[in-house]
Protein backbone atom coordinates (compact mmCIF):
# COMPACT_ATOMS: atom_id res chain seq x y z
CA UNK A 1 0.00 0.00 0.00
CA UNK A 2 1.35 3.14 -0.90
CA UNK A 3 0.58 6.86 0.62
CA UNK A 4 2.06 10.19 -0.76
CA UNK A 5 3.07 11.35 2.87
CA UNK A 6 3.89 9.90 5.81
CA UNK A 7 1.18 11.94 7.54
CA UNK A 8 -1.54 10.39 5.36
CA UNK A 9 -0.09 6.28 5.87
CA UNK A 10 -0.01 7.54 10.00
CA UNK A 11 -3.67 8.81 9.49
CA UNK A 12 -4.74 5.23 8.14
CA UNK A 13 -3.11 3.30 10.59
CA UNK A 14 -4.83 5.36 13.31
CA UNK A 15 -8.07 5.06 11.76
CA UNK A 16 -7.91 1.33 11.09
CA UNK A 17 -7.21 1.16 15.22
CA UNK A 18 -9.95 3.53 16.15
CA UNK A 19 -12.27 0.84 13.53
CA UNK A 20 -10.32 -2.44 15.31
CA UNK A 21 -10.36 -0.35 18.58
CA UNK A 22 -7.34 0.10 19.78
CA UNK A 23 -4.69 3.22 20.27
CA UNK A 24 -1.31 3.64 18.47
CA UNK A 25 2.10 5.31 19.41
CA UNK A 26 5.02 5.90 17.15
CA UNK A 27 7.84 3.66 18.77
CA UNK A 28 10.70 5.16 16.62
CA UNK A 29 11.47 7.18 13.41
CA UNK A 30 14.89 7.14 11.57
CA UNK A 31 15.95 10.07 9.63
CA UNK A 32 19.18 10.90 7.63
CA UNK A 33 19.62 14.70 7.98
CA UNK A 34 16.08 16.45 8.10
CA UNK A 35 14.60 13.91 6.05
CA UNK A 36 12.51 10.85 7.94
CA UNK A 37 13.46 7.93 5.98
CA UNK A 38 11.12 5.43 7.89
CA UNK A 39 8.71 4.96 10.69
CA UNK A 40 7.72 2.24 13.00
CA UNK A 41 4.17 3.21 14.59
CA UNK A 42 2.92 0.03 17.29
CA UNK A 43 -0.19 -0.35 19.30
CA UNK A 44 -0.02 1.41 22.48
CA UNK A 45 0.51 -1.57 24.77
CA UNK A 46 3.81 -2.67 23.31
CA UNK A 47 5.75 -1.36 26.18
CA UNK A 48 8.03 -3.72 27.54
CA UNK A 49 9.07 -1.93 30.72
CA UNK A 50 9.44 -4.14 34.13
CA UNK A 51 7.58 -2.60 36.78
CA UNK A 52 9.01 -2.59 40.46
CA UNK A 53 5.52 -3.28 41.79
CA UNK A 54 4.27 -6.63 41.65
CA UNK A 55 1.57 -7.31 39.41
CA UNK A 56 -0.94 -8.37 42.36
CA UNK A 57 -0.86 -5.18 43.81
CA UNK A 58 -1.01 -3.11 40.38
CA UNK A 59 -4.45 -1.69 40.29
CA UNK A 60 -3.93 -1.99 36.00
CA UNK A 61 -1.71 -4.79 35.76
CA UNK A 62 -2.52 -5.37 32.36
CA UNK A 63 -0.96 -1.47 31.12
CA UNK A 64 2.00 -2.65 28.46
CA UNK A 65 1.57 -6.37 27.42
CA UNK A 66 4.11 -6.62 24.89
CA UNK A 67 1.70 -6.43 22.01
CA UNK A 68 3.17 -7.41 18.55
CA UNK A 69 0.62 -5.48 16.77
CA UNK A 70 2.50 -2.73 14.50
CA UNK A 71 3.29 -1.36 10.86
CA UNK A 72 6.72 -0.37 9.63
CA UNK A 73 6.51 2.60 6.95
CA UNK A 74 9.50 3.48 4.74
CA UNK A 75 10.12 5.82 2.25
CA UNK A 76 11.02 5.13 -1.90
CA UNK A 77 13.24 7.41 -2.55
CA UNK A 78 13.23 7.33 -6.33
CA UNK A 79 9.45 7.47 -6.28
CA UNK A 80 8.60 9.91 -3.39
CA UNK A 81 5.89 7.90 -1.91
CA UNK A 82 5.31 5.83 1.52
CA UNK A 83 4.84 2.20 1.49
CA UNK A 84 3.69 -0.06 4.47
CA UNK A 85 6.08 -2.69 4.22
CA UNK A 86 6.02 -4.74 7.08
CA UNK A 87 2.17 -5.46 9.16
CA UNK A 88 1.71 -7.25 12.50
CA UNK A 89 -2.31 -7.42 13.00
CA UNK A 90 -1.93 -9.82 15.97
CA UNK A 91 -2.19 -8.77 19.73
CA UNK A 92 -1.82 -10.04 22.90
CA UNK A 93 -4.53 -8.31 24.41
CA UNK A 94 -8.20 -7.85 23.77
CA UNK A 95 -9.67 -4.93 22.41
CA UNK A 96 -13.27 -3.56 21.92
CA UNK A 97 -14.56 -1.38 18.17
CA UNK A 98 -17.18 -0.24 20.22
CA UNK A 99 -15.50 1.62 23.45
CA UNK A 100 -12.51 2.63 21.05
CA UNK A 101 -13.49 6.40 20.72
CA UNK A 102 -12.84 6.64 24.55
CA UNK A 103 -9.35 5.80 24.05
CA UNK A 104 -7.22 9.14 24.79
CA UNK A 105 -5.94 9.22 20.95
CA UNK A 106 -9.16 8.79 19.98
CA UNK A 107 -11.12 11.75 21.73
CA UNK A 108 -11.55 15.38 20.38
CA UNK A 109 -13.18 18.57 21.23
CA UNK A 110 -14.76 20.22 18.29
CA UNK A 111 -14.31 23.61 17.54
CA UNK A 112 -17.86 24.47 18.39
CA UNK A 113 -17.49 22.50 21.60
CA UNK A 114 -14.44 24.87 22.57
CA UNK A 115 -16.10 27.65 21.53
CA UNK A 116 -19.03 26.92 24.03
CA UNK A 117 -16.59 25.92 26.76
CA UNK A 118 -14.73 29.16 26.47
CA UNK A 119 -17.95 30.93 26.65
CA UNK A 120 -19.14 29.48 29.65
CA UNK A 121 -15.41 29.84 31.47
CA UNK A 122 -15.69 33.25 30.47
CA UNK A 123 -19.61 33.55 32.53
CA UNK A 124 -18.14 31.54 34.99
CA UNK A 125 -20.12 28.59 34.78
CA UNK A 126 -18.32 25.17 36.15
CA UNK A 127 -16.65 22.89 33.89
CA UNK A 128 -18.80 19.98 35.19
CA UNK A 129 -22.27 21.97 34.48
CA UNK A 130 -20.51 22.39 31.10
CA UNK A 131 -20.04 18.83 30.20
CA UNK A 132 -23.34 17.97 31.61
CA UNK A 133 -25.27 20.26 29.37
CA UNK A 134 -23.11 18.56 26.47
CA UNK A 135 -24.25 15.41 27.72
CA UNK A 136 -28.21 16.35 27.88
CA UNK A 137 -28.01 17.43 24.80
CA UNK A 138 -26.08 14.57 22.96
CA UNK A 139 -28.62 12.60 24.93
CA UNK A 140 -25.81 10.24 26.96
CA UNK A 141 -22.19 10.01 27.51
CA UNK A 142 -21.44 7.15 25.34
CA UNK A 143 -22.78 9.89 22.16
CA UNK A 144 -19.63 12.20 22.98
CA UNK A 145 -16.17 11.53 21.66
CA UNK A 146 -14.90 13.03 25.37
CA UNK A 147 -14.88 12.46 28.76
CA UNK A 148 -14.95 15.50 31.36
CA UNK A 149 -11.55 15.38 31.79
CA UNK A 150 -10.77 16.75 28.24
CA UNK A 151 -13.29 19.69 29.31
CA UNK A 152 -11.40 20.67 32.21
CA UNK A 153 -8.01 20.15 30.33
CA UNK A 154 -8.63 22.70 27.41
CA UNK A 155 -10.01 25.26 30.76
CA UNK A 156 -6.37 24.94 32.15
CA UNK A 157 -5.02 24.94 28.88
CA UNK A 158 -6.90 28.37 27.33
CA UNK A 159 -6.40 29.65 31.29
CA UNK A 160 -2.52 29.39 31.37
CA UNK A 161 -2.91 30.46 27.16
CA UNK A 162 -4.54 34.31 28.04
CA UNK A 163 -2.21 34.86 31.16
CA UNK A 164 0.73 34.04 30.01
């Protein structure tokens, strides 16, 4: 499969996880000068880090699994374009389509939905009667693509943004 920029093949890899559901993290990128010559983007629960608690008293033991599920993009350079040259679609882990747009890669604030949240900082309305009036009116939280965490994260964000 071929892409014209490494941008676009990352874009299709992410949405194929959001579809599978699952969340992706670029592991490593080799370049030669400025120029990236290839890419190696793996699902989110590759890690392979030891922890020095003991998995019994882990709340989430189950955080980085060692997952083998990845893609390797590389560059042509007579050609110009992006080819996926090596895919893993195997994990070690199971994973849900339907609860994948709560996965933090997955979630996104609109630009209408910022505009309303800046709106009702700047009233002075709380960032939990925010997202609740978001949630009436999507009629549930499973119909939003964000949790009230991302709320109160862009209200820091656009806080520390205007006084600084």
């Amino acid at each position: 499969m071929t892409f014209t920029t490494l941008e676009d093949a990352g874009k299709f890899y992410m949405n194929y996880a959001k579809a599978a559901g699952f969340s992706t993290r670029v592991r490593c990128t080799n370049r030669k000068g400025n120029e990236i010559k290839n890419q190696l983007i793996t699902c989110s629960r590759e890690e392979k880090w030891k922890s020095k608690i003991s998995p019994t008293e882990k709340t989430n033991p189950t955080v980085g699994l060692n997952c083998p599920a990845r893609i390797y993009i590389h560059t042509l350079k007579d050609v110009g374009a992006w080819i996926i040259s090596k895919v893993v679609l195997d994990h070690s882990h199971p994973y849900c389509p339907s609860k994948a747009e709560m996965l933090k890669q997955h979630r996104e604030l609109s630009m209408s939905i910022r505009r309303t949240i800046e709106n009702n900082e700047e009233a002075g309305i709380r960032s939990s009667k925010t997202y609740q009036s978001f949630v009436a009116a999507a009629g549930g939280h499973r119909e939003l693509n964000f949790i009230e965490k991302d709320v109160m994260n862009y209200i820091t964000k656009e806080v520390r943004n205007v006084s600084e």
